[in-house]
N, C-alpha and C. Protein backbone atom coordinates (compact mmCIF):
# COMPACT_ATOMS: atom_id res chain seq x y z
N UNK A 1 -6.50 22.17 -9.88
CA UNK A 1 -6.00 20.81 -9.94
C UNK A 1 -6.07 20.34 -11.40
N UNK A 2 -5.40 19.57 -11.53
CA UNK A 2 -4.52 18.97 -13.28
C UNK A 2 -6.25 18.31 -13.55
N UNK A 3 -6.94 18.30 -15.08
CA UNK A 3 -7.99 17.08 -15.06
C UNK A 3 -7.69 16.09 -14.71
N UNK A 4 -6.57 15.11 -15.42
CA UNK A 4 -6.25 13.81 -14.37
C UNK A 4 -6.29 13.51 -13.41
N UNK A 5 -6.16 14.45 -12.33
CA UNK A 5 -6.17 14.49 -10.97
C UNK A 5 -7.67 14.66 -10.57
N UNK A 6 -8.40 15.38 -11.25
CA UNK A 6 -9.53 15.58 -10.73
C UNK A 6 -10.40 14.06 -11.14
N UNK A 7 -9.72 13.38 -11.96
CA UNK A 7 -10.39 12.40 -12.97
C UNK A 7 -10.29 11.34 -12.39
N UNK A 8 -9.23 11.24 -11.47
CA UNK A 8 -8.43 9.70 -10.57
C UNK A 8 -9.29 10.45 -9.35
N UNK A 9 -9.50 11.75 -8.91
CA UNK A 9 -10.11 11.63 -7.04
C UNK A 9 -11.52 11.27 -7.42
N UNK A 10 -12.18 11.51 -8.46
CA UNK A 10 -13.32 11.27 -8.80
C UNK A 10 -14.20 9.55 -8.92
N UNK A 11 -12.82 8.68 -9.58
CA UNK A 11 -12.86 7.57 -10.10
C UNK A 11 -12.49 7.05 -8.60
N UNK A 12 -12.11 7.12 -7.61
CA UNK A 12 -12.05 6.81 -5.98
C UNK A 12 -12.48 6.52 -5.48
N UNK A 13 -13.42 8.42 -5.51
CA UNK A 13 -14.89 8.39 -4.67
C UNK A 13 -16.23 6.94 -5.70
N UNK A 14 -16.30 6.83 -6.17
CA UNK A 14 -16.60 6.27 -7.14
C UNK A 14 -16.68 4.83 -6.73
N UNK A 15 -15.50 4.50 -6.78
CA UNK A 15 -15.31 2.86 -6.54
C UNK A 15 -15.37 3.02 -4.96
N UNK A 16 -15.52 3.87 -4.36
CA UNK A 16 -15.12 3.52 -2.44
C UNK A 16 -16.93 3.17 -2.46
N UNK A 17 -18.02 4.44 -3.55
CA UNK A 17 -19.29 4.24 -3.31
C UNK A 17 -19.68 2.64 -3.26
N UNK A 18 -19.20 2.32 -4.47
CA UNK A 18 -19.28 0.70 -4.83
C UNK A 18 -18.95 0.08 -4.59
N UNK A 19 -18.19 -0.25 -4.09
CA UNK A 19 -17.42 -1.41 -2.64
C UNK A 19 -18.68 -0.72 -1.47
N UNK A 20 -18.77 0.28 -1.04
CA UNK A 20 -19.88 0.59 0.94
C UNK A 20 -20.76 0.06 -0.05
N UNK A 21 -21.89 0.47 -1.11
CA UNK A 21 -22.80 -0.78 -1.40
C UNK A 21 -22.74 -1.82 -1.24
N UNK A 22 -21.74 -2.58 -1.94
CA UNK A 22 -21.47 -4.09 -1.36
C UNK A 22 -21.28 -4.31 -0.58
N UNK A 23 -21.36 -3.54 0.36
CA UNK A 23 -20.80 -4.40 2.27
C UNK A 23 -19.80 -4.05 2.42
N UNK A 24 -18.69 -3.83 1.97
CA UNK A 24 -17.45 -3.50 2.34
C UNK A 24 -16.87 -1.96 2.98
N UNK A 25 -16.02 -1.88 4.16
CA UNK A 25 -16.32 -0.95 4.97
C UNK A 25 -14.49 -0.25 4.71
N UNK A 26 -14.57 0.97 4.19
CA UNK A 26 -13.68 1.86 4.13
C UNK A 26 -12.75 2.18 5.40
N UNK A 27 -11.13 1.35 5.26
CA UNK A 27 -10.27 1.60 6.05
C UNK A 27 -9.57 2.25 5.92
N UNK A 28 -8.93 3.00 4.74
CA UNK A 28 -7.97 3.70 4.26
C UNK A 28 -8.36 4.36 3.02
N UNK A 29 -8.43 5.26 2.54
CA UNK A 29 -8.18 5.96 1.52
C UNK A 29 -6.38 6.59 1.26
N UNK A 30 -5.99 6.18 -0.12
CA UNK A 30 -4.95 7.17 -0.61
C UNK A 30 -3.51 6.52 0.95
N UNK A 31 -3.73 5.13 1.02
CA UNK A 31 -2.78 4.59 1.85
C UNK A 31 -1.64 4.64 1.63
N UNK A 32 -0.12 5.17 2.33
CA UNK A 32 1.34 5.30 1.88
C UNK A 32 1.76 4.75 2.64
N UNK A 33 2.64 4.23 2.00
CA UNK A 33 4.11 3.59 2.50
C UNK A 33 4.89 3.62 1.65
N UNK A 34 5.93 4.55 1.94
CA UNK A 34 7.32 4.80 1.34
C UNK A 34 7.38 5.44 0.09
N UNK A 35 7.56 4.66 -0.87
CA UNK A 35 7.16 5.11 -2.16
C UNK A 35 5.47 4.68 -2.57
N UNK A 36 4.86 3.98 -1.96
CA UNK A 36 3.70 3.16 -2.55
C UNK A 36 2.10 3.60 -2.02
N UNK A 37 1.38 3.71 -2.87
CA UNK A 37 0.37 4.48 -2.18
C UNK A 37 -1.10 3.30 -3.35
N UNK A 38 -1.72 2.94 -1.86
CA UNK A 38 -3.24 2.53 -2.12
C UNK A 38 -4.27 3.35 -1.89
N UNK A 39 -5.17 3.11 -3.44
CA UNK A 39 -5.92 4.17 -3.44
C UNK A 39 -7.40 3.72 -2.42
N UNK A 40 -7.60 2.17 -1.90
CA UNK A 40 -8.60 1.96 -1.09
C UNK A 40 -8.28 0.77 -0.24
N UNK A 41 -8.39 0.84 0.84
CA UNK A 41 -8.16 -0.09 1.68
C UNK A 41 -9.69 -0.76 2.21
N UNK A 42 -10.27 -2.07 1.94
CA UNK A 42 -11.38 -1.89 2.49
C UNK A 42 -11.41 -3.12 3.04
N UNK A 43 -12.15 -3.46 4.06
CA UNK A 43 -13.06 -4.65 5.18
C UNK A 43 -14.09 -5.10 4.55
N UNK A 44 -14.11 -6.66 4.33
CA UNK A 44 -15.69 -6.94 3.88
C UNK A 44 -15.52 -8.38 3.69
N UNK A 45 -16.66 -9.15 3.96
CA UNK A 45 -15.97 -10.59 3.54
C UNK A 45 -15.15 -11.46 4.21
N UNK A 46 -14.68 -11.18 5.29
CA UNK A 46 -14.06 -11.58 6.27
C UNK A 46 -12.30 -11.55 5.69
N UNK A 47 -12.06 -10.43 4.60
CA UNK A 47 -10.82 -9.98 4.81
C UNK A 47 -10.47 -8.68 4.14
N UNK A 48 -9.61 -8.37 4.02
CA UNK A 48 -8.94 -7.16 3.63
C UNK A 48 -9.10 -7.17 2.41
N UNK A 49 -9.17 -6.10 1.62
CA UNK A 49 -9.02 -5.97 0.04
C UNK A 49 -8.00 -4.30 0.01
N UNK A 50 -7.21 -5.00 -0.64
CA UNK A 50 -6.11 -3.47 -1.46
C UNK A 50 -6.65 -3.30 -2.71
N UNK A 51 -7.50 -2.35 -3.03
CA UNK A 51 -7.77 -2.07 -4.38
C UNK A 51 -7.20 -0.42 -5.34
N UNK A 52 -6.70 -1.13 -6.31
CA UNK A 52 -6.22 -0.11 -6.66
C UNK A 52 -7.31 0.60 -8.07
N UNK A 53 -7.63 1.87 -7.88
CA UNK A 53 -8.57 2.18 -8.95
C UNK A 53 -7.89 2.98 -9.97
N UNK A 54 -7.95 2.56 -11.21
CA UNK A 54 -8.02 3.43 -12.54
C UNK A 54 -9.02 3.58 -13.60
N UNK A 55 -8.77 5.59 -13.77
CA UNK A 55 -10.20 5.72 -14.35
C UNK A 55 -9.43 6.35 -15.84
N UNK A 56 -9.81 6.10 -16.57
CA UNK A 56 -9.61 6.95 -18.02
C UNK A 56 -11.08 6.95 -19.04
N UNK A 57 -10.42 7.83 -19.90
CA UNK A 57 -11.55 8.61 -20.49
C UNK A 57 -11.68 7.88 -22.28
N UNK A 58 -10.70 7.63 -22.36
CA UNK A 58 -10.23 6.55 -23.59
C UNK A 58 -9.28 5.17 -23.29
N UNK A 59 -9.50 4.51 -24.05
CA UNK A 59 -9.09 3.33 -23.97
C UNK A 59 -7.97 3.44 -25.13
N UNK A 60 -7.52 4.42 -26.13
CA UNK A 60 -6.48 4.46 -27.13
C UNK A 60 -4.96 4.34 -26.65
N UNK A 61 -5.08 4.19 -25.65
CA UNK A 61 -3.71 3.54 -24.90
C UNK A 61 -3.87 1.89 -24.16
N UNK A 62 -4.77 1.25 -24.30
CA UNK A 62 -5.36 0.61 -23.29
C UNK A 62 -6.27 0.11 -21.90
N UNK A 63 -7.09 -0.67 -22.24
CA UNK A 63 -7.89 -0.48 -20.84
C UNK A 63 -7.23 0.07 -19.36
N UNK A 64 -8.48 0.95 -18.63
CA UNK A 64 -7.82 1.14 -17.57
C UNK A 64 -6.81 -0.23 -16.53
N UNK A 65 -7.14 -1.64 -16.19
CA UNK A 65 -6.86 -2.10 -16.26
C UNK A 65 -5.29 -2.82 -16.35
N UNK A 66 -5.43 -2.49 -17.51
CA UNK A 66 -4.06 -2.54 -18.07
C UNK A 66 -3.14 -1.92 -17.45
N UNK A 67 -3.28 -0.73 -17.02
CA UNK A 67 -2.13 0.14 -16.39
C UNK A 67 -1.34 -0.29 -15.21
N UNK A 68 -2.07 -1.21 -14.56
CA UNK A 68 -1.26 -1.90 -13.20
C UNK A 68 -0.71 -2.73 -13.72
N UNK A 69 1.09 -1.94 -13.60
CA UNK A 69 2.23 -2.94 -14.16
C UNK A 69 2.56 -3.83 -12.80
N UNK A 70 3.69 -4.50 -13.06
CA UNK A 70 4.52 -5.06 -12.51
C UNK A 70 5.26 -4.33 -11.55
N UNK A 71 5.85 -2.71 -11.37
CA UNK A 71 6.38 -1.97 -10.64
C UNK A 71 5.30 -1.32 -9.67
N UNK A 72 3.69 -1.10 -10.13
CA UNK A 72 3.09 -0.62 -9.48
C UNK A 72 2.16 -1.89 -8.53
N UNK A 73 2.54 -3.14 -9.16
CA UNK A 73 2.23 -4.29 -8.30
C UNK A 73 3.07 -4.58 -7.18
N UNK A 74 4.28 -4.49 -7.20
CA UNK A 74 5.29 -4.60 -6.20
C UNK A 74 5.38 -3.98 -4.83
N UNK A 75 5.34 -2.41 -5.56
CA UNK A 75 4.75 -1.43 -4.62
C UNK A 75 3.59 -1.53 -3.59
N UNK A 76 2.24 -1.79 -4.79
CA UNK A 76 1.06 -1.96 -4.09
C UNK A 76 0.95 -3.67 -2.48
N UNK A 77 2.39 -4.40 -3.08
CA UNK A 77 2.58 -5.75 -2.08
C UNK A 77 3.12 -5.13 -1.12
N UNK A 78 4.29 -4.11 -1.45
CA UNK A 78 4.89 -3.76 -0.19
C UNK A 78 4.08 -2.91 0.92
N UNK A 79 3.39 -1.99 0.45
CA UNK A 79 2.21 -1.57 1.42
C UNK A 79 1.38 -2.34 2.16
N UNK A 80 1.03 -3.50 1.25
CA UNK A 80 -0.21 -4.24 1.86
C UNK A 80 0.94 -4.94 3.06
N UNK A 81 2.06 -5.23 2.79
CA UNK A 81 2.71 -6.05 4.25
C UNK A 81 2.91 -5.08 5.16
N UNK A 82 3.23 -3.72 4.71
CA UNK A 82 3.25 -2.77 5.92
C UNK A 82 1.95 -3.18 6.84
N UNK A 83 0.92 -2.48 6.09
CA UNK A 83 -0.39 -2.46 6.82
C UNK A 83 -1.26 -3.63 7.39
N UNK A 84 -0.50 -4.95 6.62
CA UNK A 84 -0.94 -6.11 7.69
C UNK A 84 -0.29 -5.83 9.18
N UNK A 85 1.27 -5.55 8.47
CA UNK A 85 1.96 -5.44 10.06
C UNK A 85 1.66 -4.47 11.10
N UNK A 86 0.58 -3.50 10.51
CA UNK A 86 0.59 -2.57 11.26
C UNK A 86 -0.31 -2.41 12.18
N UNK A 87 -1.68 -3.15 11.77
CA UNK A 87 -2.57 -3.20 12.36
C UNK A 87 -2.98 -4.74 12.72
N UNK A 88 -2.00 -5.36 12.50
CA UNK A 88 -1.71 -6.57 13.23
C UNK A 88 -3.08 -8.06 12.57
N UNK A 89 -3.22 -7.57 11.05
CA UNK A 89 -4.21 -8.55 10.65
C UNK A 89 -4.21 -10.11 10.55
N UNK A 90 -4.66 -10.69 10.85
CA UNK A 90 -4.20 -11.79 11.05
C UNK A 90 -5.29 -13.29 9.75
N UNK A 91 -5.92 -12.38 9.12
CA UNK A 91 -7.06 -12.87 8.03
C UNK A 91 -6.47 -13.10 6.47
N UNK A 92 -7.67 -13.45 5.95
CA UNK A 92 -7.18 -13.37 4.27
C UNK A 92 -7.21 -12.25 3.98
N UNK A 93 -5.94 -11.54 2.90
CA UNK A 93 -6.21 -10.59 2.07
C UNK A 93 -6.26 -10.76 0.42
N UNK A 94 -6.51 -9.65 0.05
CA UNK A 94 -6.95 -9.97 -1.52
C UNK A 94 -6.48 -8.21 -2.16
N UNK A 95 -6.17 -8.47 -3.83
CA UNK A 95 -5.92 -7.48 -4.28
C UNK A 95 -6.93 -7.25 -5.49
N UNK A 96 -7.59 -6.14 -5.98
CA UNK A 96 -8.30 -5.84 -6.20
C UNK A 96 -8.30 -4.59 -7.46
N UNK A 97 -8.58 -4.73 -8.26
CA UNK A 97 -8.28 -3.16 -9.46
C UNK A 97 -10.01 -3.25 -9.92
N UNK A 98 -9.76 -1.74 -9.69
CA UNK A 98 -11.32 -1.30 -9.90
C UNK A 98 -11.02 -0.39 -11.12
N UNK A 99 -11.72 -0.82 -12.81
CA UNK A 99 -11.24 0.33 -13.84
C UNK A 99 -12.97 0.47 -14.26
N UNK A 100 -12.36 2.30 -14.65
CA UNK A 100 -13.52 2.72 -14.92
C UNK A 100 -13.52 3.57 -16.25
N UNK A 101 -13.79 3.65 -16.83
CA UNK A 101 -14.04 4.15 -18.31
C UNK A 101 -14.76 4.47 -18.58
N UNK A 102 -14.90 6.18 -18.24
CA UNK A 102 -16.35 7.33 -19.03
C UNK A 102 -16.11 7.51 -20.08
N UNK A 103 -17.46 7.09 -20.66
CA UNK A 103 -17.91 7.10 -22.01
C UNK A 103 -19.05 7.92 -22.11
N UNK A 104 -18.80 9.43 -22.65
CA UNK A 104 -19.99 10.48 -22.74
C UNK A 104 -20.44 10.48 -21.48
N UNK A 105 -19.69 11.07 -20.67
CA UNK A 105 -20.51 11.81 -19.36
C UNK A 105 -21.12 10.25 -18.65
N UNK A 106 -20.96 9.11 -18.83
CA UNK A 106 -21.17 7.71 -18.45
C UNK A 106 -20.31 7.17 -17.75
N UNK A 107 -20.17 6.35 -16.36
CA UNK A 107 -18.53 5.67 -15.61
C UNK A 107 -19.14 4.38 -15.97
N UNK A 108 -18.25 3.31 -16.88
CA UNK A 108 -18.44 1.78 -16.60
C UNK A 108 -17.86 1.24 -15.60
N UNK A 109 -18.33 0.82 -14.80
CA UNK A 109 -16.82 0.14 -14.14
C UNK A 109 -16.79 -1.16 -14.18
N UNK A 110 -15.78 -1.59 -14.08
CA UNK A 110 -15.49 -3.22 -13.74
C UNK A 110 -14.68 -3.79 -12.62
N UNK A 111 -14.83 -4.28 -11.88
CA UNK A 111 -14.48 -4.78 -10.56
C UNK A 111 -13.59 -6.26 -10.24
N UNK A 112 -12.29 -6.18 -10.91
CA UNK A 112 -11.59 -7.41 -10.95
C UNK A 112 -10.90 -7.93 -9.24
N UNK A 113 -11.73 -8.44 -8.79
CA UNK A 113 -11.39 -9.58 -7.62
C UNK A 113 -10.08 -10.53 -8.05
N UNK A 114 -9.35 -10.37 -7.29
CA UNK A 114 -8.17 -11.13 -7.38
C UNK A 114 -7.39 -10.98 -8.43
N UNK A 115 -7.26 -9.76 -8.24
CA UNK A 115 -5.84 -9.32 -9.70
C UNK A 115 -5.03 -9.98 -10.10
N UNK A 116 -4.27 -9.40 -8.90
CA UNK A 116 -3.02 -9.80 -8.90
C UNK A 116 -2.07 -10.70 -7.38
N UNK A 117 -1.01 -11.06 -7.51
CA UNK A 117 -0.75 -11.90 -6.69
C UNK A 117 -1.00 -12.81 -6.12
């Protein structure tokens, strides 16, 4: 598998650990619809959270963060209405970007509640 790939399933497992610490209970991993795929679906709080995680190793392009454009926001809305509709939620939801940035064998992460939308 590509490092990136091993670098994003890693940065996942990672943030799914840190959300089940906080209370929040793992509904989906790696969620699709159509073109659009959430990397965590989780329960906690009395609603849904779509969080999308990015991990990089440098910041010389920009914080992880940063990388959730506008096309990968759209996407990430159209899923979340699938999967309200699908499982018939009827609560608050929330969107969520979890970035993480190893620094020497180190993960920071940061946990932005209410991204986007």
């Amino acid at each position: 598998m590509a490092k990136h790939l091993d670098l994003g399933k890693e940065g996942e497992a990672l943030a799914a650990r840190f959300l089940e610490e906080r209370g929040y209970q793992i509904l989906e991993r790696n969620y699709r619809y159509r073109r659009a795929e959430v990397d965590l679906i989780v329960q906690g709080q009395g609603l849904v959270v779509f969080v999308e995680v990015k991990a990089r190793t440098s910041v010389a392009y920009g914080f992880p963060e940063e990388a959730v454009g506008e096309t990968k926001t759209s996407l990430i809305l159209a899923a979340a209405d699938h999967f309200v509709e699908e499982r018939g939620w009827e609560g608050d939801i929330r969107f969520d970007i979890i970035a993480i940035h190893y620094e020497k064998e180190r993960a920071r992460l940061q946990h932005f509640k209410d991204a986007f939308y």
